[in-house]
Protein backbone atom coordinates (compact mmCIF):
# COMPACT_ATOMS: atom_id res chain seq x y z
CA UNK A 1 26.39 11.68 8.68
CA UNK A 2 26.48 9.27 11.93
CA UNK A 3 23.13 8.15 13.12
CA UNK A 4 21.17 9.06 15.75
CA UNK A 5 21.56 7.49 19.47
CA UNK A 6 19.22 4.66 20.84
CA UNK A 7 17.55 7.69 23.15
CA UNK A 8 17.21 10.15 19.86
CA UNK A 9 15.53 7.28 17.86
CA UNK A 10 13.21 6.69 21.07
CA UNK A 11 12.27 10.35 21.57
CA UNK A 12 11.51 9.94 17.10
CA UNK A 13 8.70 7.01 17.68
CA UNK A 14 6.93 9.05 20.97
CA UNK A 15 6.80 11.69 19.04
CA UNK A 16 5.67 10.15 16.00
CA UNK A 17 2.25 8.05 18.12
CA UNK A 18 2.10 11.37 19.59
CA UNK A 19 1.72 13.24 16.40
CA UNK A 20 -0.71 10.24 15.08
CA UNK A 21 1.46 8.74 13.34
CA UNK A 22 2.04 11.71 10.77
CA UNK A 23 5.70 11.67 10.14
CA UNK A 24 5.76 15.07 9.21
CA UNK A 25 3.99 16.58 12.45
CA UNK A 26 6.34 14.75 14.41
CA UNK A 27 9.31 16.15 13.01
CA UNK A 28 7.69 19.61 13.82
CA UNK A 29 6.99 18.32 17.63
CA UNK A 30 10.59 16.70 18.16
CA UNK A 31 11.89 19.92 17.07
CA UNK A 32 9.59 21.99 19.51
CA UNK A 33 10.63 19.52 22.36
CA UNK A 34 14.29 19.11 22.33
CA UNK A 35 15.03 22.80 20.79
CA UNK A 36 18.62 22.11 22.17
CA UNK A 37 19.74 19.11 20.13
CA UNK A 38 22.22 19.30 16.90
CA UNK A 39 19.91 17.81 14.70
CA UNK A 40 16.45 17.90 13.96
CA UNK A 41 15.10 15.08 11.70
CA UNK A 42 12.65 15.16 9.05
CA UNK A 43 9.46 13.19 8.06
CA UNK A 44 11.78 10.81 6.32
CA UNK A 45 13.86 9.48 8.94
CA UNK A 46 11.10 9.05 11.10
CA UNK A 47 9.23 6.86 8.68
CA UNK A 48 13.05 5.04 8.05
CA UNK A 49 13.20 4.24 11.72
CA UNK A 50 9.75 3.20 12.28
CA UNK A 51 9.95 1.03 9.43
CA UNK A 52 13.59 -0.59 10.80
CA UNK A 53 11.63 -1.29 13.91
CA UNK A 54 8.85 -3.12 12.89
CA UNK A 55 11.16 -4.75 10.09
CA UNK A 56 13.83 -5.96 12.60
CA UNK A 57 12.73 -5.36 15.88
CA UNK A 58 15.48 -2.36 16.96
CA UNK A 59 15.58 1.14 15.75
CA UNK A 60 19.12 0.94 15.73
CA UNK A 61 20.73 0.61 12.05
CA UNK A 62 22.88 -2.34 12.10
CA UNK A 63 25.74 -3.49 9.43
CA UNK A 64 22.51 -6.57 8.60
CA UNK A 65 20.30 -4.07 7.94
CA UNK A 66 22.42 -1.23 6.25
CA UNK A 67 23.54 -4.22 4.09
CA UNK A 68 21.70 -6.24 1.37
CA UNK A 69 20.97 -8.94 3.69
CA UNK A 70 18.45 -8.73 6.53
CA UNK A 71 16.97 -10.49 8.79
CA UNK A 72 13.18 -10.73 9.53
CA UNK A 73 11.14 -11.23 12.20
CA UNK A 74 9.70 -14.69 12.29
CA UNK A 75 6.13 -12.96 13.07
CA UNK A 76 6.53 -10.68 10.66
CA UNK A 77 6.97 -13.11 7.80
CA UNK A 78 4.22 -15.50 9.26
CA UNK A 79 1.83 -12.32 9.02
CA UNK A 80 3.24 -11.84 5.37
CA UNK A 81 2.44 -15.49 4.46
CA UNK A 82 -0.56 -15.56 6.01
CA UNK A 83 -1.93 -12.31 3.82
CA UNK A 84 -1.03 -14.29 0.37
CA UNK A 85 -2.63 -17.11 1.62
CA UNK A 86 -5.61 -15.33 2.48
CA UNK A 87 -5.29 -13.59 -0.99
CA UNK A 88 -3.30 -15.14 -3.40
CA UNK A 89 -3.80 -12.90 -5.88
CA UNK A 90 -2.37 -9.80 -3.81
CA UNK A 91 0.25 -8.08 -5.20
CA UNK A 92 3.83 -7.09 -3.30
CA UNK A 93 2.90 -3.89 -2.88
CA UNK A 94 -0.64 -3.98 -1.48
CA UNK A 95 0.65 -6.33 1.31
CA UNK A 96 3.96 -4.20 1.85
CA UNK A 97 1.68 -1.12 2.15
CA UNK A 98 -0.52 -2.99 4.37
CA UNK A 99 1.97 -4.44 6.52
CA UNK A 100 4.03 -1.00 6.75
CA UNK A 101 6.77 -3.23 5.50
CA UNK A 102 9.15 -2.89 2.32
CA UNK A 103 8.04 -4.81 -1.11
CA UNK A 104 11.71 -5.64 -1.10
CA UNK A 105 11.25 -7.43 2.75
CA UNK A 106 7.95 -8.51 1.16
CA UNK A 107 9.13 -10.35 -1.82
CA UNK A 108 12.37 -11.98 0.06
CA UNK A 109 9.94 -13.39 2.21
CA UNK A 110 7.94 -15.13 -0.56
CA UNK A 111 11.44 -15.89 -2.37
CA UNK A 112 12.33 -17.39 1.20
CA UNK A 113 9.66 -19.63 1.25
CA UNK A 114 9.24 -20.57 -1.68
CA UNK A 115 6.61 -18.81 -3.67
CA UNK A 116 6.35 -16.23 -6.40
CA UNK A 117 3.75 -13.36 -6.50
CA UNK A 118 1.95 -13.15 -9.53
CA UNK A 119 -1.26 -11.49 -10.49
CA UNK A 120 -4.29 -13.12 -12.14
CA UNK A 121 -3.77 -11.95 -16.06
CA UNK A 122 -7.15 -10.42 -17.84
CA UNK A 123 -7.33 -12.47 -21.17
CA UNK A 124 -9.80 -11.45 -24.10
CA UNK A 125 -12.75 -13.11 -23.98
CA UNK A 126 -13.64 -14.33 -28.19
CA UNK A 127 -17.35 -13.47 -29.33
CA UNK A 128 -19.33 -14.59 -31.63
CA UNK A 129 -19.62 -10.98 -32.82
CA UNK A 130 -15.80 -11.36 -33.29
CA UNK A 131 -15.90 -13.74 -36.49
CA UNK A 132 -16.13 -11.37 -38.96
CA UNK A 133 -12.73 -10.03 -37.63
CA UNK A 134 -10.66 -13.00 -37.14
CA UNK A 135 -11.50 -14.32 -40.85
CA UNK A 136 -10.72 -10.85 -42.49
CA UNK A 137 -6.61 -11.44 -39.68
CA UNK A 138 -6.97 -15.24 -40.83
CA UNK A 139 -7.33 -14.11 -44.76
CA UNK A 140 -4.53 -11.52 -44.55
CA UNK A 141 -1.79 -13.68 -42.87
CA UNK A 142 -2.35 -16.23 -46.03
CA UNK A 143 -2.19 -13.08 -48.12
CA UNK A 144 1.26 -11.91 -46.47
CA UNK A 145 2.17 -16.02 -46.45
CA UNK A 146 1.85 -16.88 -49.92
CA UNK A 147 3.57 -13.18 -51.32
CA UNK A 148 6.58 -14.71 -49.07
CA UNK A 149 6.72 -18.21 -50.47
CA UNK A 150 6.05 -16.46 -54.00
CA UNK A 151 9.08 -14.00 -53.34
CA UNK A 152 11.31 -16.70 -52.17
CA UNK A 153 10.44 -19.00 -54.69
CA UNK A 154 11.67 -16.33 -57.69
């Protein structure tokens, strides 16, 4: 289906600050106000074009950004850098979420520059409680070790 004209799209993000930013509501409103267009669009292409406009600055879709390569905004990666500098450990998603971005435009960025998300990994602490439990592992490894060399050995 062709896209929507430069004045379509426009009419999409008034209605959508209008509506408070509810994608949904504003495809009700859009229809209510321009009863006499073709098309009506849903919650979806709203978000899709407000989304393509903070990404790349235009709400029209062009061959770059229908493509696999896209261009960013050199504010909106400095705002992405700045958030895992702030908080290294922050994962793609929380700053694409927070940013209203992609985690795709999100993780080229990092790619981009250079870096590589990662999250802080949890590791199991060892107790002194624990002995008891590592000896009985320990004992049965040997156990399991010396049937092996025994059954290679025949």
């Amino acid at each position: 289906m062709a896209e929507y004209s430069a004045e379509e799209y426009t009419d999409m993000i008034i209605a959508y600050g209008v509506a408070g930013e509810n994608a949904q509501a504003a495809a009700r409103l859009y229809a209510e106000r321009f009863p006499a267009r073709e098309r009506h669009p849903n919650g979806n292409v709203f978000l899709r074009c407000i989304r393509r406009l903070r990404e790349t600055g235009t709400v029209l879709q062009t061959r770059r950004y229908a493509g696999a390569r896209m261009d960013i905004r050199v504010d909106v990666e400095e705002r992405i850098l700045r958030m895992f500098e702030e908080n290294p450990g922050s994962s793609v998603r929380r700053v694409a979420h927070a940013l209203g971005l992609t985690r795709y435009v999100v993780h080229r960025t990092l790619r981009r520059n250079g870096l590589h998300p990662y999250h802080y990994q949890r590791v199991q602490q060892l107790l002194a409680r624990d002995e008891e439990q590592r000896i009985y592992f320990c004992e049965g490894i040997l156990i399991i070790f010396v049937k092996s060399i025994k059954f290679y050995k025949k």
